[in-house]
C-alpha atoms as a PDB file:
ATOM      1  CA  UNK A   1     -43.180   0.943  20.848  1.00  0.00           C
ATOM      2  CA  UNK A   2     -42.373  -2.401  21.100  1.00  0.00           C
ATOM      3  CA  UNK A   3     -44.320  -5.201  23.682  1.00  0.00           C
ATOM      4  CA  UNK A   4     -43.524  -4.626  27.114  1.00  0.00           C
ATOM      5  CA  UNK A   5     -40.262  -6.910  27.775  1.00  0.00           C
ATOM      6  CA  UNK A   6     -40.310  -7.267  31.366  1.00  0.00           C
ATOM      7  CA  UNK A   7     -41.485 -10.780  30.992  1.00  0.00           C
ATOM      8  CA  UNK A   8     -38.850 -13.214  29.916  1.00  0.00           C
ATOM      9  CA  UNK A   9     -39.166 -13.424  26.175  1.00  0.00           C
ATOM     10  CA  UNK A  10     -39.393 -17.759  26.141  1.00  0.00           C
ATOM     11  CA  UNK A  11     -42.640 -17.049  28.183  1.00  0.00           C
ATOM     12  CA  UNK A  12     -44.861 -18.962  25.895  1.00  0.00           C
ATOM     13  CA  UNK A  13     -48.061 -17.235  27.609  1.00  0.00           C
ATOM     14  CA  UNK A  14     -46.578 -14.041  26.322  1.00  0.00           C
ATOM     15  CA  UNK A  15     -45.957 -15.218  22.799  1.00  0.00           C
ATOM     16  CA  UNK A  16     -49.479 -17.001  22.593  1.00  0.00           C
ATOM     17  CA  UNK A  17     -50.663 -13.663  23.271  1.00  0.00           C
ATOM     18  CA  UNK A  18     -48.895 -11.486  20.594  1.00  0.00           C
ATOM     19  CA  UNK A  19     -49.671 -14.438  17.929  1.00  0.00           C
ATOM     20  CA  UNK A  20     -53.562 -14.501  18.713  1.00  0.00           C
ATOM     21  CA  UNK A  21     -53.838 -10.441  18.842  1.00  0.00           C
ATOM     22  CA  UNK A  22     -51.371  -9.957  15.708  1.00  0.00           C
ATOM     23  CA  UNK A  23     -53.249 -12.596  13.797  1.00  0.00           C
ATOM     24  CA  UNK A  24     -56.846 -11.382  15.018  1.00  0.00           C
ATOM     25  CA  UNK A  25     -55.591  -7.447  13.987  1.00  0.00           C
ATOM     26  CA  UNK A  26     -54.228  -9.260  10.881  1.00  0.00           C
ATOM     27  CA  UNK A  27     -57.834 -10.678   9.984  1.00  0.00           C
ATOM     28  CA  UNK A  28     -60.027  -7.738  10.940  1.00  0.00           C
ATOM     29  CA  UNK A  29     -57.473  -5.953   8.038  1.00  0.00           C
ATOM     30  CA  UNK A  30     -58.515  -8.426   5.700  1.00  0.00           C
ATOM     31  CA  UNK A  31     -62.140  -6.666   6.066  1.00  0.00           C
ATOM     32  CA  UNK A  32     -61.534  -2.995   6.474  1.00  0.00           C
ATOM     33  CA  UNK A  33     -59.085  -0.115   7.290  1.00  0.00           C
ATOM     34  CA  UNK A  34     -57.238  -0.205   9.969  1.00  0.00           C
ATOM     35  CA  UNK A  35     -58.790   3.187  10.778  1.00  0.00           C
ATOM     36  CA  UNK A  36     -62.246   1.747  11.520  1.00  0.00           C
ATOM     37  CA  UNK A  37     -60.556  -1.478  13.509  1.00  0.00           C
ATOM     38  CA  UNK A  38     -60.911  -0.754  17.826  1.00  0.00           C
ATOM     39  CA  UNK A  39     -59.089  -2.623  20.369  1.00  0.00           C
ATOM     40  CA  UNK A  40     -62.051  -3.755  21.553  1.00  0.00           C
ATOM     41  CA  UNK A  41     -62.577  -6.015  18.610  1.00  0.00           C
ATOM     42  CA  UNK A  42     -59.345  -7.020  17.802  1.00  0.00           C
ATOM     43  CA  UNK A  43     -59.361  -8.278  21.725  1.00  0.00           C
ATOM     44  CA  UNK A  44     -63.324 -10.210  21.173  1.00  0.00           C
ATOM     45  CA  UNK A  45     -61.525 -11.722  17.458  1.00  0.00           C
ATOM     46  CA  UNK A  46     -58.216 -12.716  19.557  1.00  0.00           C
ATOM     47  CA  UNK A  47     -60.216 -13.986  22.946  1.00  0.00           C
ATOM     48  CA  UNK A  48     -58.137 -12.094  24.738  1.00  0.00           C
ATOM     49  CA  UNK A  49     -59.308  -9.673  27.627  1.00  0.00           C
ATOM     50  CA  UNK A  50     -58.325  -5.608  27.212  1.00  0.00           C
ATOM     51  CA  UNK A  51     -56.556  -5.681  30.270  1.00  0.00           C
ATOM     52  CA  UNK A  52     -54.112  -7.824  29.047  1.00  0.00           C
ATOM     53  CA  UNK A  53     -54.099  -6.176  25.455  1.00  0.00           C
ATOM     54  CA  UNK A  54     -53.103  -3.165  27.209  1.00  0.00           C
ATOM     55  CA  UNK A  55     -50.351  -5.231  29.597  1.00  0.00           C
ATOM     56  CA  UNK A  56     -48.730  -5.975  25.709  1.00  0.00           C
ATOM     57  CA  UNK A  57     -49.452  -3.172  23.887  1.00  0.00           C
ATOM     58  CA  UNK A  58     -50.597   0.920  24.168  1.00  0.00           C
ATOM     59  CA  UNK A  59     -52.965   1.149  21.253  1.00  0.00           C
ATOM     60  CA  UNK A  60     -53.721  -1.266  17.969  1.00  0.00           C
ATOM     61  CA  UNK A  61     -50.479   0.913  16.379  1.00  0.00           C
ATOM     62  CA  UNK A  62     -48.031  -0.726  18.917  1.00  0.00           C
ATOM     63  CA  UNK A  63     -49.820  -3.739  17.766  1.00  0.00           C
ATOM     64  CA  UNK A  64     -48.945  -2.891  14.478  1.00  0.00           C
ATOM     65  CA  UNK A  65     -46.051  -2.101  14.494  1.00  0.00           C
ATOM     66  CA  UNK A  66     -44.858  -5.075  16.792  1.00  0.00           C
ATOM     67  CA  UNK A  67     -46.260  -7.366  13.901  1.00  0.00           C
ATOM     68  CA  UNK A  68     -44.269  -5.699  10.993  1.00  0.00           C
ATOM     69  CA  UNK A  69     -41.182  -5.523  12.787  1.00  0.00           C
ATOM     70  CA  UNK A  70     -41.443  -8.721  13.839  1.00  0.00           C
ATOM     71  CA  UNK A  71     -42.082  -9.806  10.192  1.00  0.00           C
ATOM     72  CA  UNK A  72     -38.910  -7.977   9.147  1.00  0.00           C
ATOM     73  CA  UNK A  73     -36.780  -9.142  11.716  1.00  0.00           C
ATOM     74  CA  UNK A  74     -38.006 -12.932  10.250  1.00  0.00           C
ATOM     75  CA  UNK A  75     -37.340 -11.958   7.189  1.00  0.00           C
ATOM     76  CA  UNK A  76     -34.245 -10.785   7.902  1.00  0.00           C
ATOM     77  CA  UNK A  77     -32.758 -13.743   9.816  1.00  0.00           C
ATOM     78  CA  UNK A  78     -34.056 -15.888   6.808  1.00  0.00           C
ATOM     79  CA  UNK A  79     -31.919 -13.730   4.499  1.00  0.00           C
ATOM     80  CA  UNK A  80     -28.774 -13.116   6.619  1.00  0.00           C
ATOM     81  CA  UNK A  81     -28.938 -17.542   7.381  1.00  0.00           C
ATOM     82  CA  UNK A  82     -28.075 -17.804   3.300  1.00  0.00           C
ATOM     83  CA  UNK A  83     -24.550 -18.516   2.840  1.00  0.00           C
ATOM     84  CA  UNK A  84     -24.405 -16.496  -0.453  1.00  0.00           C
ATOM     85  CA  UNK A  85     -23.498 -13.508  -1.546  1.00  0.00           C
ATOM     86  CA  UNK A  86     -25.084 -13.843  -4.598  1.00  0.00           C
ATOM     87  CA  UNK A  87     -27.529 -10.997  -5.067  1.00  0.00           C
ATOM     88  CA  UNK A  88     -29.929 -12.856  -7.087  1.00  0.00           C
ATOM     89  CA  UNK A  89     -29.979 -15.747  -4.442  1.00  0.00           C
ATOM     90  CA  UNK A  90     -31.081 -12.990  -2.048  1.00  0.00           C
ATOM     91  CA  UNK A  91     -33.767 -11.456  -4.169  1.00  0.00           C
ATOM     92  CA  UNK A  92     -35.321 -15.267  -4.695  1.00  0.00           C
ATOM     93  CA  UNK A  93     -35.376 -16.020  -0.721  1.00  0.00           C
ATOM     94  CA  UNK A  94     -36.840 -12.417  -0.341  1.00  0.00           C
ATOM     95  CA  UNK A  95     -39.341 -13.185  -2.812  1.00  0.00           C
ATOM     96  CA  UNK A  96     -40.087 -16.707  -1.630  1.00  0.00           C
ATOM     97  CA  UNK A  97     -40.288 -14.977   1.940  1.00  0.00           C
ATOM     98  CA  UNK A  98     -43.468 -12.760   0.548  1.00  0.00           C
ATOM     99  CA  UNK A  99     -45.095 -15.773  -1.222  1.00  0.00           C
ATOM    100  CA  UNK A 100     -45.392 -17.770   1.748  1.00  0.00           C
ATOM    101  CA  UNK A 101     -46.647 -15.219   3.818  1.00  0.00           C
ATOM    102  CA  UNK A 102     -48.669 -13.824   0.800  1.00  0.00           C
ATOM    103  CA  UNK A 103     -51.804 -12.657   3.145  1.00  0.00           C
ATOM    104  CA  UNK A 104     -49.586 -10.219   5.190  1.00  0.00           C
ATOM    105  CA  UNK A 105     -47.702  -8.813   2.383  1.00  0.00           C
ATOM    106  CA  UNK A 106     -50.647  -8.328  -0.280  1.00  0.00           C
ATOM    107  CA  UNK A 107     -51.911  -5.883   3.533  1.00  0.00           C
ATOM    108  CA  UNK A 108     -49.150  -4.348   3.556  1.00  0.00           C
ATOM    109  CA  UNK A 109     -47.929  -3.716   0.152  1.00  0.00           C
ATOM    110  CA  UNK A 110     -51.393  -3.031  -2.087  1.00  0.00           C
ATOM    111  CA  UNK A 111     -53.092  -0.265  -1.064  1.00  0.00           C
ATOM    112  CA  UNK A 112     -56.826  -0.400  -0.080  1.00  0.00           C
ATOM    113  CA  UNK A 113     -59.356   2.326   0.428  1.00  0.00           C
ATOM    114  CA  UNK A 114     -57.767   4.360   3.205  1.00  0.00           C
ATOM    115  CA  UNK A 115     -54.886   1.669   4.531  1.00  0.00           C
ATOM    116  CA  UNK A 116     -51.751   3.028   5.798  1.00  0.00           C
ATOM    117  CA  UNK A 117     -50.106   0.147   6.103  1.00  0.00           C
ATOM    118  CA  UNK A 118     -47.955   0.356   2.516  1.00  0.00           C
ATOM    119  CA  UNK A 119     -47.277   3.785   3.529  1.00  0.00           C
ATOM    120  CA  UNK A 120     -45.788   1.994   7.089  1.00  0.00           C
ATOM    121  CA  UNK A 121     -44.111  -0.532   5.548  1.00  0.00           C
ATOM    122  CA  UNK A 122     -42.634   1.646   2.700  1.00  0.00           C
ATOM    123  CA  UNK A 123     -41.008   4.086   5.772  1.00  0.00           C
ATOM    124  CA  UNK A 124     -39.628   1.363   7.426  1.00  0.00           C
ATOM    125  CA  UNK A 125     -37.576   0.046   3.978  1.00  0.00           C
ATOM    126  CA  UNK A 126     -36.693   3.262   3.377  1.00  0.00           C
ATOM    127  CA  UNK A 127     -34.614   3.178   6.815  1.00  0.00           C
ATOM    128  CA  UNK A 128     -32.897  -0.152   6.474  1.00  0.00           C
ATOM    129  CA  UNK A 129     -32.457   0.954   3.193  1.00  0.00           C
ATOM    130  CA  UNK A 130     -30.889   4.127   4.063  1.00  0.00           C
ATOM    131  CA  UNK A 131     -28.844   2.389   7.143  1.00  0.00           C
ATOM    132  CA  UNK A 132     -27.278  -0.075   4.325  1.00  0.00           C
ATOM    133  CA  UNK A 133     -26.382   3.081   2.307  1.00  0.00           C
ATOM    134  CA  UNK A 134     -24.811   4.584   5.144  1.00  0.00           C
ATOM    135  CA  UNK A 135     -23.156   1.589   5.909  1.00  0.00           C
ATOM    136  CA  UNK A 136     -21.791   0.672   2.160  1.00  0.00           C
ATOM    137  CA  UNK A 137     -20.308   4.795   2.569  1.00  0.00           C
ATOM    138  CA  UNK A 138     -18.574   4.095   5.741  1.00  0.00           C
ATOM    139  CA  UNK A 139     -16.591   1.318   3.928  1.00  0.00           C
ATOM    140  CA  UNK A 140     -15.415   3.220   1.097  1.00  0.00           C
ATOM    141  CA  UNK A 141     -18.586   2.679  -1.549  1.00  0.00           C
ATOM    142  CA  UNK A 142     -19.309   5.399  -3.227  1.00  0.00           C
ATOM    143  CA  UNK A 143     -22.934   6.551  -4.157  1.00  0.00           C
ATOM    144  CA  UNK A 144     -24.000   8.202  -6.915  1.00  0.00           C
ATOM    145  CA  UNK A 145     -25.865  10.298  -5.246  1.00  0.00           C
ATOM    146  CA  UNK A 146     -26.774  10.945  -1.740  1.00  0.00           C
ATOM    147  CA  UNK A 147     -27.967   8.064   0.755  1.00  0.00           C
ATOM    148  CA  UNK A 148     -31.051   9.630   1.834  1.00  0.00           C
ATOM    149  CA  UNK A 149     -32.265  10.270  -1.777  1.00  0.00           C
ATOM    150  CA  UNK A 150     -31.417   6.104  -3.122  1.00  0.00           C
ATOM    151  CA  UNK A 151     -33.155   5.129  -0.156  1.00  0.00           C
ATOM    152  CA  UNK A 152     -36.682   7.032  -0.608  1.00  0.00           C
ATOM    153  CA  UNK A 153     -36.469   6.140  -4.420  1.00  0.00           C
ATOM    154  CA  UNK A 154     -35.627   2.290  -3.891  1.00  0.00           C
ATOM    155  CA  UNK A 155     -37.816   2.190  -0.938  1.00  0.00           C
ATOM    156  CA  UNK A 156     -40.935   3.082  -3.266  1.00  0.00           C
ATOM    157  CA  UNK A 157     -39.886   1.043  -5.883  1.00  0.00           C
ATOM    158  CA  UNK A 158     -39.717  -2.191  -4.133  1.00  0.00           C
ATOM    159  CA  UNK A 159     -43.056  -1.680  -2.047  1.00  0.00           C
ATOM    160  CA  UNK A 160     -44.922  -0.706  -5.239  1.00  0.00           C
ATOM    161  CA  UNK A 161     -43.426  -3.645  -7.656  1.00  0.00           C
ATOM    162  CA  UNK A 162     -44.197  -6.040  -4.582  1.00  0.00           C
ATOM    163  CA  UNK A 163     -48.035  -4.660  -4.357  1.00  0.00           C
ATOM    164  CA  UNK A 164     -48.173  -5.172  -8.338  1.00  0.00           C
ATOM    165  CA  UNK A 165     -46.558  -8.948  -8.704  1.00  0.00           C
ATOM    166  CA  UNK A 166     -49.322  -9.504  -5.386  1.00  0.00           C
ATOM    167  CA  UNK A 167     -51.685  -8.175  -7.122  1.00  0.00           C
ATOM    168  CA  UNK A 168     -51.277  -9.685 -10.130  1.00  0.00           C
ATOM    169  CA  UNK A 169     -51.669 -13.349  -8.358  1.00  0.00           C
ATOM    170  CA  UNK A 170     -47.931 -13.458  -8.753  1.00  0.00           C
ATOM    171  CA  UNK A 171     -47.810 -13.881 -12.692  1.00  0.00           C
ATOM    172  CA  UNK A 172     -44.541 -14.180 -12.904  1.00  0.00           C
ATOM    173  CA  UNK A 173     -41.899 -16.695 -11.353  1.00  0.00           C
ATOM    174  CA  UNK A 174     -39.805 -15.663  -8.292  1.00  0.00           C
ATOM    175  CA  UNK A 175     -36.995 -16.432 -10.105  1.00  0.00           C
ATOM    176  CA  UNK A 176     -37.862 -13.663 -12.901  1.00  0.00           C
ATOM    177  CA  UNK A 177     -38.467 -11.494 -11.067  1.00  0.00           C
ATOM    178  CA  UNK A 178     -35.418 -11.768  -8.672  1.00  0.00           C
ATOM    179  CA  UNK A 179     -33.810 -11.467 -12.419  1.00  0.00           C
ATOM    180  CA  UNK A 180     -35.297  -7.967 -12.598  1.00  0.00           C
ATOM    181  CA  UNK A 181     -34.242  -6.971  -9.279  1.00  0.00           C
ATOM    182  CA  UNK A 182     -31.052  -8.002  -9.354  1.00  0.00           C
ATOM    183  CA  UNK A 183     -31.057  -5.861 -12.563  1.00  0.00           C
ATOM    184  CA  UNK A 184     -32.767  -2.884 -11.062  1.00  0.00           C
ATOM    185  CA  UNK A 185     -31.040  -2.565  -7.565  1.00  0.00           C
ATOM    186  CA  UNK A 186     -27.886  -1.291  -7.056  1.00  0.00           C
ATOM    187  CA  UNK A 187     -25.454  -4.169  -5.094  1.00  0.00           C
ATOM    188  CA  UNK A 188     -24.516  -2.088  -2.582  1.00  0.00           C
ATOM    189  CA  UNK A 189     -28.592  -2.389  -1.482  1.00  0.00           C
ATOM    190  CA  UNK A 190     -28.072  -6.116  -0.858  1.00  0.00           C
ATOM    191  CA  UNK A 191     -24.933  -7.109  -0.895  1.00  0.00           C
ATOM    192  CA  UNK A 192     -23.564  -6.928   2.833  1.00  0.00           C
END
């Protein structure tokens, strides 16, 4: 579930208050599982009171998930604001997109001890994955194969090969590896 959105959204109170408990959840990952991580100390980390965790959010999940999703969504305006439809180009902003916000993606991509965040993260690709399958179908595309099935396979791929170049200190250029995507990935993944 998503914040509470009775407030106005340009409420900067509200927004202060998602940023400092997202980025207070977001450091207490840095040190252990989310498992082990209680609302009480994401509120102490964030200096925010429980009662008004709880005004926000029903449990550090809702937290959790409001942070990815809002993460995607950013990521997704920064991909659908380039003019191109050049794959490649698309792959390269995606990739710059995970560089600058390295610390969040290396959490949610690389799995540590008992983390379920790549697991989150790869569930929610899978769907927009799947819903641009379904979408490239209902405009004549054919697949290869059914959408359901591209989506859970491409959906892996991606999370894993991001949680490998993060791992590996990013070893190799965005640009090469937006080459290897762009060789990998089907167009009709990216391309509309």
């Amino acid at each position: 579930m998503l914040p509470n959105t009775s407030q106005p959204p340009e409420d900067l109170r509200v927004r202060r208050t998602h940023k400092l408990l997202w980025e207070a959840l977001l450091s207490l990952l840095e040190q252990r599982p989310l498992e082990s991580i209680s609302v009480t100390e994401i509120c102490e980390k964030a200096m925010v009171h429980r009662v008004t965790f709880y005004k926000h959010f029903e449990d550090k999940y809702d937290l959790l998930e409001y942070g990815l999703q809002a993460t995607r969504m950013q990521l997704i305006e920064e991909l659908h604001q380039e003019e191109t439809s050049q794959t490649k180009r698309k792959h390269i902003r995606m990739l710059e997109q995970i560089a600058k916000h390295q610390r969040l993606y290396s959490l949610m991509m690389v799995e540590k001890e008992t983390h379920s965040l790549p697991s989150l993260m790869r569930q929610q690709l899978t769907k927009d994955i799947e819903t641009d399958l379904k979408q490239a179908q209902e405009k004549g595309i054919q697949l290869p194969m059914p959408p359901e099935v591209m989506a859970q396979f491409y959906g892996g791929a991606i999370v894993t090969l991001g949680g490998w170049w993060l791992e590996n200190g990013m070893s190799i250029s965005i640009e090469e590896l937006a080459r290897y995507l762009d060789l990998l990935l089907p167009d009709t993944l990216v391309s509309h």
